[in-house]
PDB file of N, CA and C in Angstrom:
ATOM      1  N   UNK A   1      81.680 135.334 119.748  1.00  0.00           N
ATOM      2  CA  UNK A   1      81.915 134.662 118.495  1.00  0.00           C
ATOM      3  C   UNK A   1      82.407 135.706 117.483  1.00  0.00           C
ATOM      4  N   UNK A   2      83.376 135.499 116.782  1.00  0.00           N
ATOM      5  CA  UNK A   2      84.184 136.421 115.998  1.00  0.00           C
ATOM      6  C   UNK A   2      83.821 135.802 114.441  1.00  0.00           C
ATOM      7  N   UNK A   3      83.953 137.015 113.607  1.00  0.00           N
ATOM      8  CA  UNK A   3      83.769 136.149 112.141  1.00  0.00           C
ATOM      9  C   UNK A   3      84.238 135.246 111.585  1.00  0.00           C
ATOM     10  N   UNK A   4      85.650 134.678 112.236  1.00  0.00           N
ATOM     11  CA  UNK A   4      86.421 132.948 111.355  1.00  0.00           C
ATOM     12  C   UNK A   4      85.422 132.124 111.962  1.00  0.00           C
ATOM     13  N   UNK A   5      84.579 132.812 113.517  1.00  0.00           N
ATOM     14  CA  UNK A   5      83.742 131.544 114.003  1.00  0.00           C
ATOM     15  C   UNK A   5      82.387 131.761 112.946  1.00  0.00           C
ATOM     16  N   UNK A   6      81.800 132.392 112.897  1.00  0.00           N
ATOM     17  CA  UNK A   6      80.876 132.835 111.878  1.00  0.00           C
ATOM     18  C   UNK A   6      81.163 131.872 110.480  1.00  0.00           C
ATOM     19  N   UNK A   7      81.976 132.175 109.998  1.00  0.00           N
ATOM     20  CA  UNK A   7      82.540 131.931 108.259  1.00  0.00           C
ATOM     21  C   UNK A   7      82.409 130.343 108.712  1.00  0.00           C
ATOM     22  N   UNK A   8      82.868 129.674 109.466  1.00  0.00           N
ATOM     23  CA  UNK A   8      82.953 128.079 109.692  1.00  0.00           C
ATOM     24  C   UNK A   8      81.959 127.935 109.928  1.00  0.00           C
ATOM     25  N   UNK A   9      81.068 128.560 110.959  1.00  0.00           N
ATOM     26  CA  UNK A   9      79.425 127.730 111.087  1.00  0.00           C
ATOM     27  C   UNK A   9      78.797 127.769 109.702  1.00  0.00           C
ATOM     28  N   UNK A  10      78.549 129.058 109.133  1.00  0.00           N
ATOM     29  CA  UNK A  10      77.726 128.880 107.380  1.00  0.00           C
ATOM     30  C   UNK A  10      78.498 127.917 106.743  1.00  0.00           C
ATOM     31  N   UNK A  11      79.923 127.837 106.470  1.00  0.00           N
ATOM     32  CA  UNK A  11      80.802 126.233 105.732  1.00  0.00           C
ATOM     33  C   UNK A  11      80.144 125.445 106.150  1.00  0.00           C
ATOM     34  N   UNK A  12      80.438 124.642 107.633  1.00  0.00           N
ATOM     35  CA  UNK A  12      80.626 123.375 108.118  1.00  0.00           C
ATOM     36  C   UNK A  12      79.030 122.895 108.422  1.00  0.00           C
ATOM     37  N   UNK A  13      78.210 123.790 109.151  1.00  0.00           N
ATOM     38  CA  UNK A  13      76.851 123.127 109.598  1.00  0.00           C
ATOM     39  C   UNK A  13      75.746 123.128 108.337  1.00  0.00           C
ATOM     40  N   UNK A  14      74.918 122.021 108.467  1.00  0.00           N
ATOM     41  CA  UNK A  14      74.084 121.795 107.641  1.00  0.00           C
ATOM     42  C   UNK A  14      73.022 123.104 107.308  1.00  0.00           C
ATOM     43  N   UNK A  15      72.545 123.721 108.434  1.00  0.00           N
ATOM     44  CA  UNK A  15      71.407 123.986 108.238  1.00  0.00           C
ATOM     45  C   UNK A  15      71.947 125.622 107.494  1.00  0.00           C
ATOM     46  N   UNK A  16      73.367 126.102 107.233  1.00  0.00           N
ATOM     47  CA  UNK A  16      73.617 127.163 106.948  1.00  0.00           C
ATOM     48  C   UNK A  16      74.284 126.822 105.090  1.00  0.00           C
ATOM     49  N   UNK A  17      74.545 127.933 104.541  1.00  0.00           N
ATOM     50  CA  UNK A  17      75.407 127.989 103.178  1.00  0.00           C
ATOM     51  C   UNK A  17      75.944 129.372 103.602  1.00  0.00           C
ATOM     52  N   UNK A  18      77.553 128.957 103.276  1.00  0.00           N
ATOM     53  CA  UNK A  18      78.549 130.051 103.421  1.00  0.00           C
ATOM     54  C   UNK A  18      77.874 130.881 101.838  1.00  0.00           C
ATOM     55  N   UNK A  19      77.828 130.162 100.738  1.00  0.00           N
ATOM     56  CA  UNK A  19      77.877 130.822  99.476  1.00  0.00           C
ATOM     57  C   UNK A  19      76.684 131.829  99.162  1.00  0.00           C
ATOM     58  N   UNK A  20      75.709 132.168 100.292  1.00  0.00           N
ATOM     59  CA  UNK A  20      74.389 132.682 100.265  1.00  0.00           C
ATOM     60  C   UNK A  20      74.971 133.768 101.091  1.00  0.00           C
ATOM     61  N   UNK A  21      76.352 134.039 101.756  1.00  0.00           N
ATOM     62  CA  UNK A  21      76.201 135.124 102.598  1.00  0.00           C
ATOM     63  C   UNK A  21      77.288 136.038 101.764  1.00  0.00           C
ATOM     64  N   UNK A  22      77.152 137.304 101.985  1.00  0.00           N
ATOM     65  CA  UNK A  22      77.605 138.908 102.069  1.00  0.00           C
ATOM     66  C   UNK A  22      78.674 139.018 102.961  1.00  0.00           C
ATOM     67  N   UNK A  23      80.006 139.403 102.388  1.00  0.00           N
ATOM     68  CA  UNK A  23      80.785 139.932 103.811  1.00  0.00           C
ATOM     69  C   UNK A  23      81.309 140.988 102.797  1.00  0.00           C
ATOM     70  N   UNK A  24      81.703 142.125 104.257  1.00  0.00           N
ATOM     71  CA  UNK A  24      81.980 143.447 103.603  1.00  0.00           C
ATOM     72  C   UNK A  24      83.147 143.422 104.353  1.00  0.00           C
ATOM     73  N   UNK A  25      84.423 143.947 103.655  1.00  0.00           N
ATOM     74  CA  UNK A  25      85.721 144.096 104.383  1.00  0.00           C
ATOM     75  C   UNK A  25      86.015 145.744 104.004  1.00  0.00           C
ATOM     76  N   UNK A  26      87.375 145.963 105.113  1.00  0.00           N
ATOM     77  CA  UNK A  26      87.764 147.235 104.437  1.00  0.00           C
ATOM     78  C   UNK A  26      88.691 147.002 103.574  1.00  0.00           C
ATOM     79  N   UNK A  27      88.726 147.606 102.475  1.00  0.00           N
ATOM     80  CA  UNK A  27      89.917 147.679 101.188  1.00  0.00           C
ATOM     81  C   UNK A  27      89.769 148.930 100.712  1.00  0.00           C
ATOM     82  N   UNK A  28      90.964 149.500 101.244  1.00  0.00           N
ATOM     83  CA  UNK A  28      91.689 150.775 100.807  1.00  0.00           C
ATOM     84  C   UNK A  28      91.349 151.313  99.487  1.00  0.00           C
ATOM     85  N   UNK A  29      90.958 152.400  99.146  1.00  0.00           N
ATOM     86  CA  UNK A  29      90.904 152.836  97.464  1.00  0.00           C
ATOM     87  C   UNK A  29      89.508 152.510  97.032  1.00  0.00           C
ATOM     88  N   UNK A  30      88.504 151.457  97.664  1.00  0.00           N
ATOM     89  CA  UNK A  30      87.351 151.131  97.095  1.00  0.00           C
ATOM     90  C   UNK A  30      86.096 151.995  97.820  1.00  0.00           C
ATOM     91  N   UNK A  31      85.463 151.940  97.061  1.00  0.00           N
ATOM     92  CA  UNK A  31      84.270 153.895  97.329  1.00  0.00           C
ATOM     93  C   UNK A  31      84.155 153.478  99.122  1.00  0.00           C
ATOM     94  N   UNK A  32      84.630 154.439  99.352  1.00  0.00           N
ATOM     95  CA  UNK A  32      83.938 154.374 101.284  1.00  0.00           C
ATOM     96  C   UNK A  32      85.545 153.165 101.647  1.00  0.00           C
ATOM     97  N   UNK A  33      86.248 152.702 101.018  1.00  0.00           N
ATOM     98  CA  UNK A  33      87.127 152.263 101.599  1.00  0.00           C
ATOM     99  C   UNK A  33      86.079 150.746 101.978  1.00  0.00           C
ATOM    100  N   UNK A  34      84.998 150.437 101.775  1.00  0.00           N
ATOM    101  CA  UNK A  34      84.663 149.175 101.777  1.00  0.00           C
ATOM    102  C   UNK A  34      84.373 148.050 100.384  1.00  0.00           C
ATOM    103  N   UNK A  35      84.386 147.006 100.465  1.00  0.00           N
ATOM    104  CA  UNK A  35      84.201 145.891  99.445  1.00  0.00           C
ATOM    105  C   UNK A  35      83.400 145.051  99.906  1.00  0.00           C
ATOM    106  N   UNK A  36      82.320 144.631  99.097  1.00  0.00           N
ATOM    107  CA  UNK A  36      81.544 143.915  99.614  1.00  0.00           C
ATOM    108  C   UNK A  36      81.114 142.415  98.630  1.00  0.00           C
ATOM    109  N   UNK A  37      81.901 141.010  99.221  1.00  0.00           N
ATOM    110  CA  UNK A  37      81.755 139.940  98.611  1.00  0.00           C
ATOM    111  C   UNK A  37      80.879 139.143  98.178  1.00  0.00           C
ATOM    112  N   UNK A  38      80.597 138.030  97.748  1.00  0.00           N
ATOM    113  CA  UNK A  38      79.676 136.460  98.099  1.00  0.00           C
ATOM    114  C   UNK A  38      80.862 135.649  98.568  1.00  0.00           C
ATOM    115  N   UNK A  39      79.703 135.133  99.362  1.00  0.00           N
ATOM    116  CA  UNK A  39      80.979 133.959 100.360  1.00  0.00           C
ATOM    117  C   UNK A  39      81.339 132.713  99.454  1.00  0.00           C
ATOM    118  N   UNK A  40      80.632 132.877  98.278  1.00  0.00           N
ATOM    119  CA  UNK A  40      80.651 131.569  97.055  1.00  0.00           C
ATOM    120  C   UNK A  40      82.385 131.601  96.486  1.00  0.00           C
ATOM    121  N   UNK A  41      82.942 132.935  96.778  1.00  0.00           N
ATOM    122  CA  UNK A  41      84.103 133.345  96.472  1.00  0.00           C
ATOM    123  C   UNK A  41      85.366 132.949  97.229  1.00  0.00           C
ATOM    124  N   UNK A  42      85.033 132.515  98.719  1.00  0.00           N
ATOM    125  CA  UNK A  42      85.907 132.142  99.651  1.00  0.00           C
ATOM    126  C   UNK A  42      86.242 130.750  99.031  1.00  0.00           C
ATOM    127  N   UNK A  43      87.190 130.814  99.183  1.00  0.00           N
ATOM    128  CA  UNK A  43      87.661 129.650  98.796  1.00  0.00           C
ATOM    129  C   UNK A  43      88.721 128.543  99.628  1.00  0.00           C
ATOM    130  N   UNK A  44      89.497 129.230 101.062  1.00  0.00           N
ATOM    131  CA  UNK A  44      89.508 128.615 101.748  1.00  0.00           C
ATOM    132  C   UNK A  44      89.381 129.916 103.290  1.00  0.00           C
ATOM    133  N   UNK A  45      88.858 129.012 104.538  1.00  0.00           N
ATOM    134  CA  UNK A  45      89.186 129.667 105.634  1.00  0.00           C
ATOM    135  C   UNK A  45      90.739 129.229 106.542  1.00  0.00           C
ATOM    136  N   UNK A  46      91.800 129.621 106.657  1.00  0.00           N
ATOM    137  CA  UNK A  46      92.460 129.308 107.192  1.00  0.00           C
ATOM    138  C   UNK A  46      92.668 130.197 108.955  1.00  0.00           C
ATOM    139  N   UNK A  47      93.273 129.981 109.261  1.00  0.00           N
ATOM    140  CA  UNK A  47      93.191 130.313 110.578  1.00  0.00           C
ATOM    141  C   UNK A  47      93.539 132.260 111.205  1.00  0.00           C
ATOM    142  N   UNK A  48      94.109 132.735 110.191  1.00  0.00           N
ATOM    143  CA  UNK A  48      94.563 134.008 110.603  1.00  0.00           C
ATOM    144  C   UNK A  48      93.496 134.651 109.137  1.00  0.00           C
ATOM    145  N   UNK A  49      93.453 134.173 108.320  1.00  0.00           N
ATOM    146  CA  UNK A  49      92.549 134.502 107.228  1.00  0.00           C
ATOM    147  C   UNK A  49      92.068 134.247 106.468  1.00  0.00           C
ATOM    148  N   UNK A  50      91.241 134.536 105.437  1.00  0.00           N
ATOM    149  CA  UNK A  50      90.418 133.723 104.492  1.00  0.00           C
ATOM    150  C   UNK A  50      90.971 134.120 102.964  1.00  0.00           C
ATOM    151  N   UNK A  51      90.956 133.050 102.077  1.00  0.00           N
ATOM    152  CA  UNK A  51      91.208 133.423 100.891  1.00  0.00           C
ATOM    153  C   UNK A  51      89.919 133.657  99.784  1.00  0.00           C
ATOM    154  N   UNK A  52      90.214 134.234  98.987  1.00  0.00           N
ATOM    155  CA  UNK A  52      88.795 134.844  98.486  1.00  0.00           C
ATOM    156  C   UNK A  52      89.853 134.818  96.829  1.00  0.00           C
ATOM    157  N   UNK A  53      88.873 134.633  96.291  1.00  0.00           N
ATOM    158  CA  UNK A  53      88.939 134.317  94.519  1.00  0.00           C
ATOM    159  C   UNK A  53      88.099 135.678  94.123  1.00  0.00           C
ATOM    160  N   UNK A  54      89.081 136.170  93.166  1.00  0.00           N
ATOM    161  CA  UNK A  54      88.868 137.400  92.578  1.00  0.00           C
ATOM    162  C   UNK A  54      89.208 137.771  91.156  1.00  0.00           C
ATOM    163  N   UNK A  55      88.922 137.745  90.056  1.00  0.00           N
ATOM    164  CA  UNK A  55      89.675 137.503  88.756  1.00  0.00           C
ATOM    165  C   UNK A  55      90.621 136.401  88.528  1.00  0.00           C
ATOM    166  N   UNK A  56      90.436 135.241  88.666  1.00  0.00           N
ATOM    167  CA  UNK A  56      91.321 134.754  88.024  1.00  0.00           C
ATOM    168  C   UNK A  56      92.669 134.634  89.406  1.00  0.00           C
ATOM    169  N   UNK A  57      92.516 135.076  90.527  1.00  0.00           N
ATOM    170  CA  UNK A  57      94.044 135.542  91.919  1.00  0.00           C
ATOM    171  C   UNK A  57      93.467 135.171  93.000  1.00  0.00           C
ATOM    172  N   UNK A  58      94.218 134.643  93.732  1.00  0.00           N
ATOM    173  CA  UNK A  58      93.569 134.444  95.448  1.00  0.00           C
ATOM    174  C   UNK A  58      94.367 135.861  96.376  1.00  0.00           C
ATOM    175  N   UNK A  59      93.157 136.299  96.882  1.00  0.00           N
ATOM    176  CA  UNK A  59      93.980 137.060  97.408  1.00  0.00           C
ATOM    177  C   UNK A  59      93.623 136.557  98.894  1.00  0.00           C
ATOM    178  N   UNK A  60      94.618 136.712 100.131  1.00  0.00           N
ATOM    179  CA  UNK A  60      94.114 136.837 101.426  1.00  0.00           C
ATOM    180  C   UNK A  60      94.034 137.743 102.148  1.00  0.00           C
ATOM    181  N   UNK A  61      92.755 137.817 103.106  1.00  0.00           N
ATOM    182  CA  UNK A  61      92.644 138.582 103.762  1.00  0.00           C
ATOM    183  C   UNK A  61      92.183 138.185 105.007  1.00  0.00           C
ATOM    184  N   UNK A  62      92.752 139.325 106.111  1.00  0.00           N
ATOM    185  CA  UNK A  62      92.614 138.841 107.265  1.00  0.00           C
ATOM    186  C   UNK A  62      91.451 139.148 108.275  1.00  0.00           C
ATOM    187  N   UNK A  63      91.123 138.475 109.357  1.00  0.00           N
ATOM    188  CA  UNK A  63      89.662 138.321 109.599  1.00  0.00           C
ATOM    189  C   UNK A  63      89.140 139.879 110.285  1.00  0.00           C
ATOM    190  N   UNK A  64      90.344 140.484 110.675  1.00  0.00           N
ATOM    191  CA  UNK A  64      90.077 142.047 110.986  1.00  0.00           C
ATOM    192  C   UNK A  64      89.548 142.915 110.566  1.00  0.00           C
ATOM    193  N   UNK A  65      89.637 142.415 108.730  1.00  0.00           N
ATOM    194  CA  UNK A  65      89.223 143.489 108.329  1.00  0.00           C
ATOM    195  C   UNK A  65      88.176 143.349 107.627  1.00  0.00           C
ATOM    196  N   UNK A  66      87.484 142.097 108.304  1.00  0.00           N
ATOM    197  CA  UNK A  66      85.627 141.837 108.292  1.00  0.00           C
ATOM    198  C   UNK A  66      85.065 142.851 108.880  1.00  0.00           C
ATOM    199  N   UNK A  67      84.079 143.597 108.332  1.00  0.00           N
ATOM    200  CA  UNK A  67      83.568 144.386 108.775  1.00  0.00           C
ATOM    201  C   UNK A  67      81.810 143.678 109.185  1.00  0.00           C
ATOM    202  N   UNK A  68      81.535 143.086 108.513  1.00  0.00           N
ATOM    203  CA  UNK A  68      80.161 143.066 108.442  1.00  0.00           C
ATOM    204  C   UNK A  68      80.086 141.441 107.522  1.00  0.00           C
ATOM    205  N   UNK A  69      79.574 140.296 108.299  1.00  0.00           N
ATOM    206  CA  UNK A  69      78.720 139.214 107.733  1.00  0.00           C
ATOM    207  C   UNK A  69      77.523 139.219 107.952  1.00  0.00           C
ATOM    208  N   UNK A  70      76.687 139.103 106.585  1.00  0.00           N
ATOM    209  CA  UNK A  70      74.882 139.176 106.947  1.00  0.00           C
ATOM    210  C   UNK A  70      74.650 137.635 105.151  1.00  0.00           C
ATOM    211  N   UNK A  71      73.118 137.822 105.757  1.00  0.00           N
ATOM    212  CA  UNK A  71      72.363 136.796 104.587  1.00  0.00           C
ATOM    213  C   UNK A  71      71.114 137.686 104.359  1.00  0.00           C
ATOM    214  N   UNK A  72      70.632 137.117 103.260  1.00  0.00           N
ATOM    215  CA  UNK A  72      69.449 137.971 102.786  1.00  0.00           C
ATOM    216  C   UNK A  72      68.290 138.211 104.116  1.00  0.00           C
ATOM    217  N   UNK A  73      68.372 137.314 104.922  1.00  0.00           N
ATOM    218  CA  UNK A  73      67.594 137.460 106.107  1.00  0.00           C
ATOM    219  C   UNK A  73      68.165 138.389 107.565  1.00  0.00           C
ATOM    220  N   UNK A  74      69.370 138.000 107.781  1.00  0.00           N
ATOM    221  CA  UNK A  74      69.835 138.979 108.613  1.00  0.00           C
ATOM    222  C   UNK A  74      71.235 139.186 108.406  1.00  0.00           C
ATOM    223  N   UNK A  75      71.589 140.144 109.415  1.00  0.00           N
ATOM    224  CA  UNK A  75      72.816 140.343 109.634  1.00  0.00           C
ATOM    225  C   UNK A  75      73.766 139.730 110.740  1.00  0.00           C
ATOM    226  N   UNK A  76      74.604 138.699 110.556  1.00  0.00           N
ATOM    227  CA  UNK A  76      75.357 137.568 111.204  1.00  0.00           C
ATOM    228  C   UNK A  76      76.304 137.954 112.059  1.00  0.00           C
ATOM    229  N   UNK A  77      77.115 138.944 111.750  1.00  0.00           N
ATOM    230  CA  UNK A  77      77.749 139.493 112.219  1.00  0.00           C
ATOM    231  C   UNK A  77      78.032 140.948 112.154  1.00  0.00           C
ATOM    232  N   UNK A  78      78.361 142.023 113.363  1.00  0.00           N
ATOM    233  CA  UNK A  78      79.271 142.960 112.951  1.00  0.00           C
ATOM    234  C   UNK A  78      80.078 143.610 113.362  1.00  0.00           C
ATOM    235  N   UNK A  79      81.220 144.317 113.070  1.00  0.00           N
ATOM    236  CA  UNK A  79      82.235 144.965 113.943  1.00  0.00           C
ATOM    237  C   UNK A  79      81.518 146.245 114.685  1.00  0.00           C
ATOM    238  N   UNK A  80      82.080 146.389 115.710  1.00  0.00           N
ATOM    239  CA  UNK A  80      81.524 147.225 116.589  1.00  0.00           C
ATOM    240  C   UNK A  80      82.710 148.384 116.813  1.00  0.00           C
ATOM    241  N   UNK A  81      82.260 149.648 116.972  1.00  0.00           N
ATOM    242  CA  UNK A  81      83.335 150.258 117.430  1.00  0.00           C
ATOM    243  C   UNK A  81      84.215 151.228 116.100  1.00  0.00           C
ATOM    244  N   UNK A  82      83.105 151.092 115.483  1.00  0.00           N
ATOM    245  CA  UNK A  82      84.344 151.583 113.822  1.00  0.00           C
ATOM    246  C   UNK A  82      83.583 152.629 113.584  1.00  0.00           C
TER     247      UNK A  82
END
């Protein structure tokens, strides 16, 4: 299971909330080269990537450069290998 599968189970199934979870991507220039969201910010999942609301701009980004989905209870997902 990869994180677009992740990001759709917290959306779509009842017993989860996308807007309660943490995802950390890489973005260039930001301390450690990581950024770390609320999923309350996604605003849509489309198939190669997710759009995320940021000031006022949608920016997209693609599911590669998920590094890490977790919730205050655990950690949901993570890239391996980095």
């Amino acid at each position: 299971m990869g994180p677009r599968d992740i990001l759709n189970k917290l959306k779509w199934h009842p017993n989860f909330d996308l807007t309660k979870a943490e995802i950390t991507i890489v973005h260039r220039g930001a301390p450690k080269d990581k950024l770390t969201f609320s999923g309350e910010n996604i605003v849509n999942l489309d198939s190669g990537f997710l759009s995320l609301k940021r000031e006022d701009e949608i920016t997209k980004i693609p599911y590669h450069r998920i590094l890490r989905i977790e919730t205050s209870e655990k950690v949901l997902w993570e890239k391996t290998g980095r």
